[in-house]
Protein backbone atom coordinates (compact mmCIF):
# COMPACT_ATOMS: atom_id res chain seq x y z
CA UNK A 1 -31.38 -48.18 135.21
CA UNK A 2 -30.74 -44.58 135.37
CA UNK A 3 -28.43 -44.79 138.63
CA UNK A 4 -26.31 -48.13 137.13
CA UNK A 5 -25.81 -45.86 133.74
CA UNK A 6 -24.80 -42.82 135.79
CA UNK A 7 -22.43 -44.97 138.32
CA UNK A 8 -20.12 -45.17 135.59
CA UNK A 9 -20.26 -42.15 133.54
CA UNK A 10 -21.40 -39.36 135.91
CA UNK A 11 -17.38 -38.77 136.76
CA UNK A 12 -17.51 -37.48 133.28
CA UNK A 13 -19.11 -33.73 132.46
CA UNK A 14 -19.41 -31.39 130.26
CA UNK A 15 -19.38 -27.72 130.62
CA UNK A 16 -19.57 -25.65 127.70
CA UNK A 17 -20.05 -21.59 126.99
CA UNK A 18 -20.91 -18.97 124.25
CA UNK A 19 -18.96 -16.04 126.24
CA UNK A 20 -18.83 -12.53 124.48
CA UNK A 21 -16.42 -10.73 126.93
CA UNK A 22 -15.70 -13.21 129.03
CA UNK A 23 -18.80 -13.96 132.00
CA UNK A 24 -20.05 -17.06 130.24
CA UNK A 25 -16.33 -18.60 130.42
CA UNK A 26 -15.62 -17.19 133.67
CA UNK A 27 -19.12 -18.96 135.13
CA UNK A 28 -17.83 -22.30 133.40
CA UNK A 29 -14.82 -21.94 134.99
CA UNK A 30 -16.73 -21.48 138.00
CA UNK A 31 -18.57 -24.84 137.34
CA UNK A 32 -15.09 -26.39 136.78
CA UNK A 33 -14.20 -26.03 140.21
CA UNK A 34 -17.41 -26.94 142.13
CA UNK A 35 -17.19 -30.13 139.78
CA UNK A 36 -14.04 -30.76 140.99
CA UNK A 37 -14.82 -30.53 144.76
CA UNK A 38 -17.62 -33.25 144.13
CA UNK A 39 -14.92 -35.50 142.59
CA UNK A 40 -16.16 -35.48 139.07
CA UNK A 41 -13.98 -34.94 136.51
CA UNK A 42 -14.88 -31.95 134.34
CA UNK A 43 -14.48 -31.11 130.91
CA UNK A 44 -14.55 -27.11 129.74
CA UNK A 45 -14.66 -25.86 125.90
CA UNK A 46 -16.21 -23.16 123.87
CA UNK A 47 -19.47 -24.30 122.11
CA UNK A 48 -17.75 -23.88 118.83
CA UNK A 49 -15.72 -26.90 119.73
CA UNK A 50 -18.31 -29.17 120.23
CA UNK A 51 -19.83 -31.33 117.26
CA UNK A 52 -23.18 -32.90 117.69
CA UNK A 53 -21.82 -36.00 117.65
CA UNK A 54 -19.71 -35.47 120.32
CA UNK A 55 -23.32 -34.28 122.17
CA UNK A 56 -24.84 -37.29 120.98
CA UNK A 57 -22.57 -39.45 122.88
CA UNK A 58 -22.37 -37.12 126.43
CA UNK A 59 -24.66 -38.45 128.84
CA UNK A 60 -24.01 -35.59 131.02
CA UNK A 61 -23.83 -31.57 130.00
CA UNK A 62 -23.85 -27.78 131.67
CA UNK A 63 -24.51 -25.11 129.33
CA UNK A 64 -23.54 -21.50 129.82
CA UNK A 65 -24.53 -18.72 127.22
CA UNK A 66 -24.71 -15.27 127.38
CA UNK A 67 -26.79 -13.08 125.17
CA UNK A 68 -25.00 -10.20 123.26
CA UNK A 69 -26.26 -7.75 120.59
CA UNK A 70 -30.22 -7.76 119.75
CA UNK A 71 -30.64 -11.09 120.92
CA UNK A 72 -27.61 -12.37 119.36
CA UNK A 73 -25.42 -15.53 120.53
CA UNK A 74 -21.71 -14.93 120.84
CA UNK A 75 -19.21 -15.83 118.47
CA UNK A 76 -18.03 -18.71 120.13
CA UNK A 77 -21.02 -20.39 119.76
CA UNK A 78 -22.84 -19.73 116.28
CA UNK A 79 -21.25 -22.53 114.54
CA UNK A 80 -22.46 -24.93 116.88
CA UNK A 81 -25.67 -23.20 117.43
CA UNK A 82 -25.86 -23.49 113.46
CA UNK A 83 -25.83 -26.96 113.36
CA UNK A 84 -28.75 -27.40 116.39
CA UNK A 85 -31.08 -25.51 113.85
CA UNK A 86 -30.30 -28.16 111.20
CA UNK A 87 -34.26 -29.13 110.34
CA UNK A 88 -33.21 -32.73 109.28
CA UNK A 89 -32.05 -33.19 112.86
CA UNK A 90 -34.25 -36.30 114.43
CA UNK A 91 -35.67 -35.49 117.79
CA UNK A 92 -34.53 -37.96 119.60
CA UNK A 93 -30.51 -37.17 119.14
CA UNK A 94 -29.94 -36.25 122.51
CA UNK A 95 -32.06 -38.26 124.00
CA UNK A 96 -29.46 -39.94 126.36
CA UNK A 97 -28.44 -36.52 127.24
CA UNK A 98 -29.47 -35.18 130.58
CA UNK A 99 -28.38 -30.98 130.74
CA UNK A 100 -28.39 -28.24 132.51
CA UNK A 101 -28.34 -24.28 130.31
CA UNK A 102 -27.37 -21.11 132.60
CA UNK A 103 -28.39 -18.25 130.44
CA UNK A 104 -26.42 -14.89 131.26
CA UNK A 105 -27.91 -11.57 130.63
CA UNK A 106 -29.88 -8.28 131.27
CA UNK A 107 -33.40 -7.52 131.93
CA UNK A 108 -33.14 -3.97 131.04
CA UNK A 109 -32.81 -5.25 127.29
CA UNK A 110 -36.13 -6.49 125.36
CA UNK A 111 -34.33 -9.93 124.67
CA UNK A 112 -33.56 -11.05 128.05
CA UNK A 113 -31.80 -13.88 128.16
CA UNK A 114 -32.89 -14.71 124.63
CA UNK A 115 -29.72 -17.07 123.28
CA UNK A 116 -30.39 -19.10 127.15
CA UNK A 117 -34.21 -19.38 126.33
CA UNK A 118 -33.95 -20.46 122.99
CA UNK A 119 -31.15 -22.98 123.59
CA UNK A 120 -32.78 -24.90 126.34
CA UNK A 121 -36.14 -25.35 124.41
CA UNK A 122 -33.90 -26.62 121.29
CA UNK A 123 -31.99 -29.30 123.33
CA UNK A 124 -35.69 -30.24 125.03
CA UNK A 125 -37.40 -30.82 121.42
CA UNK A 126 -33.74 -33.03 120.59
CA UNK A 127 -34.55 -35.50 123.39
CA UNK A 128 -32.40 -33.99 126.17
CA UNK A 129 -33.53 -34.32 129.64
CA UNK A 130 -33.11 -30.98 132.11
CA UNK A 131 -31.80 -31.53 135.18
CA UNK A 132 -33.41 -28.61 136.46
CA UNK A 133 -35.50 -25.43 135.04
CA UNK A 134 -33.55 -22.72 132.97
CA UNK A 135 -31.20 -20.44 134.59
CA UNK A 136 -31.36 -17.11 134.28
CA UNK A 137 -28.35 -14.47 135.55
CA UNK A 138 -29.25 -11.39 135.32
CA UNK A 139 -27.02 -7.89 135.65
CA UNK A 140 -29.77 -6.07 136.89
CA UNK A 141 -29.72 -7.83 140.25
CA UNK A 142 -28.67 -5.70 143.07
CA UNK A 143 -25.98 -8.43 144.19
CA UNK A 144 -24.80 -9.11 140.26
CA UNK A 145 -25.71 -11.61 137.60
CA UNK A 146 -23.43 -14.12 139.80
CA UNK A 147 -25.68 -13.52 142.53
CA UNK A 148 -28.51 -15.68 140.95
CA UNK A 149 -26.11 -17.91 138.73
CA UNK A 150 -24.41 -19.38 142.26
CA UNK A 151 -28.16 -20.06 143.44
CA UNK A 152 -28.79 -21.84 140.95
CA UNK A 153 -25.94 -23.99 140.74
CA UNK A 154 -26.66 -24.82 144.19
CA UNK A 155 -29.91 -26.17 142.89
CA UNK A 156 -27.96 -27.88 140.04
CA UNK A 157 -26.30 -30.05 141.97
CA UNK A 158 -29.06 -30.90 144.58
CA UNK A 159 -31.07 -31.82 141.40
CA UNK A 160 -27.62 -33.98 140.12
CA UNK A 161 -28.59 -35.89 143.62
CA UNK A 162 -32.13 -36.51 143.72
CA UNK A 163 -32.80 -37.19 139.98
CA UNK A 164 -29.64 -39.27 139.41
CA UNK A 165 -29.94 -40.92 142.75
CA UNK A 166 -26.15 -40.04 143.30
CA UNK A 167 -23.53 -39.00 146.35
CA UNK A 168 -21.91 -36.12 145.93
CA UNK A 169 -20.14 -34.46 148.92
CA UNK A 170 -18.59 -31.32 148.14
CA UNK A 171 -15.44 -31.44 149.48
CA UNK A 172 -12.85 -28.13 148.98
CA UNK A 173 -9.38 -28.50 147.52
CA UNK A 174 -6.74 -26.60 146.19
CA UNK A 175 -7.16 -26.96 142.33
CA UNK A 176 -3.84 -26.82 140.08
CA UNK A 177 -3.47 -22.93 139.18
CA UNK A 178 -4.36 -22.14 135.20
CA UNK A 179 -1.49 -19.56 135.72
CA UNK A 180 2.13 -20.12 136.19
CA UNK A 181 5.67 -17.76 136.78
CA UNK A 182 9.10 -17.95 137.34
CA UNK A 183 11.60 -15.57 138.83
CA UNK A 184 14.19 -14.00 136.16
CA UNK A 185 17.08 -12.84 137.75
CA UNK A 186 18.12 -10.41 135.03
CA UNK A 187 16.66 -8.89 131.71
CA UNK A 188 19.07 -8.84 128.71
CA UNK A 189 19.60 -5.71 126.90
CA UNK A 190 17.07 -6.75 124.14
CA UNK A 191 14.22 -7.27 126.53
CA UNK A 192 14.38 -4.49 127.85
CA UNK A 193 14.39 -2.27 124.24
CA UNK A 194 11.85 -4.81 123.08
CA UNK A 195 8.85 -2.32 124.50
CA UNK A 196 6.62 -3.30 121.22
CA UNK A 197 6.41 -6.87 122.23
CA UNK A 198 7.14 -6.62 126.21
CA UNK A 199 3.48 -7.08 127.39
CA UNK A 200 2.24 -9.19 124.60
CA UNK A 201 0.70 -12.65 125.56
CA UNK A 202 3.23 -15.47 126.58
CA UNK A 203 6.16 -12.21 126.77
CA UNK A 204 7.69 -12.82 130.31
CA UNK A 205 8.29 -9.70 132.06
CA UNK A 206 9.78 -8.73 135.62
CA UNK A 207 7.33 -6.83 137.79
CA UNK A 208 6.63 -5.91 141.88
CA UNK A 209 3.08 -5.99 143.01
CA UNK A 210 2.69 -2.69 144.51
CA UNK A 211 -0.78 -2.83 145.39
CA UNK A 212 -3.38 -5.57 146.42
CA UNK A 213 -6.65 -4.06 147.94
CA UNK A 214 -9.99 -5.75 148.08
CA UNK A 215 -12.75 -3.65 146.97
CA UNK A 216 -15.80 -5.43 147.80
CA UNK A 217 -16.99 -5.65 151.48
CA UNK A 218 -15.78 -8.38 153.87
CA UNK A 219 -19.20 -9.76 153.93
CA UNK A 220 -20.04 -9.72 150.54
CA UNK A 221 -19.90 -13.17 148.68
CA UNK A 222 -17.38 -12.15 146.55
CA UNK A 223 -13.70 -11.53 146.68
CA UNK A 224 -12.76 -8.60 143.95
CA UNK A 225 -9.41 -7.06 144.08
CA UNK A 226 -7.43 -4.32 142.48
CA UNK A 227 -4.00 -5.24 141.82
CA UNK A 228 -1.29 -2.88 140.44
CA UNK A 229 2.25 -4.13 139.27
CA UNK A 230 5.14 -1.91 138.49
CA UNK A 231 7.61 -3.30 135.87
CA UNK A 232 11.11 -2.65 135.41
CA UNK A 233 10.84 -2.22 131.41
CA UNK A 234 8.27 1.02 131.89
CA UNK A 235 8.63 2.24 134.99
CA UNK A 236 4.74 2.93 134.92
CA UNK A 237 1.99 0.88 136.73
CA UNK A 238 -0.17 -1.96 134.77
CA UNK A 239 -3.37 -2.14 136.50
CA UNK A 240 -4.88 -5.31 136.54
């Protein structure tokens, strides 16, 4: 039963975050991708933006939340983490759900993890069905919290496999960019005097990249770069 429901919605996922300064989102975004390569078709938003009865209906979730504060949850997600705690809640609502929560944090802090912890045993006393145990990133790691989280998505999808009896050969393609740019050929007059509102979001402005150096090892798992652009309006570098 499990495999015909799945044959037909398991294209469908959906990845959702409670990011403070941005890991949580970044991770999802991670997620995006490798759901991509496996042919699925993804679906990323901030928890904030998901209503319960949108969860009720998803037969198919990935949860990423980091833990800010004294054991606080982000911003993004206390409205929706608001509603979970809702007593009147029956506990079978997510019942049809099957999940998966990545919990992002540091051990060096007496609430490790604590938003992650408590959001995974809240969807399991809904109904939902885990995929896989809770994962825990942790900064403290020699190799990162990414370390750990990229582990364990490994696991996620061998999990995906076994438990949903399903095929799902990761195959690598360039994704559409999130980013786009176009070439100005000049910059009128007001542009250029418009230095309160030049490097706002969505302002275009004409630049040279002046430097592009990786600065992690060529062996390490990750590619991190420093890239510096000079632009015409300052005449000063905007590290990046």
């Amino acid at each position: 039963r499990i495999q015909i429901l799945f044959e037909y919605v398991v294209m469908d996922i959906l990845i959702t975050f409670g990011s403070e300064t941005g890991t949580a989102e970044s991770m999802s975004e991670k997620l995006y991708r490798e759901c991509c390569y496996r042919q699925m078709s993804p679906t990323v938003k901030p928890m904030n933006e998901i209503s319960l009865t949108t969860l009720k209906n998803t037969k198919l979730a990935i949860f990423v939340c980091s833990t800010t504060g004294d054991g606080e949850e982000p911003r993004n997600m206390k409205v929706f983490w608001r509603s979970m705690l809702r007593k009147s809640l029956p506990s079978d609502l997510l019942c049809d759900l099957h999940f998966a929560v990545l919990g992002l944090g540091d051990s060096s802090y007496a609430k490790y993890n604590y938003v992650g912890k408590r959001l995974y045993r809240r969807i399991l006393n809904l109904g939902g069905k885990a995929l896989l145990e809770l994962g825990l990133g942790d900064d403290q790691h020699p190799q990162g919290c990414e370390y750990l989280s990229s582990l364990w998505i490994d696991d996620l999808f061998a999990n995906l496999t076994m438990t949903l009896s399903l095929t799902l050969p990761r195959e690598y393609r360039l994704l559409p960019s999130k980013f786009s740019y176009r070439i100005l050929e000049s910059i009128c007059r007001k542009e250029k005097e418009a230095n309160d509102t030049a490097l706002r979001k969505g302002y275009p402005f004409v630049g040279s990249i002046i430097q592009n150096d990786r600065v992690t090892s060529a062996d390490h798992f990750q590619d991190v770069r420093l890239i510096k652009l000079t632009t015409l309006l300052f005449a000063k570098d905007i590290p990046l």
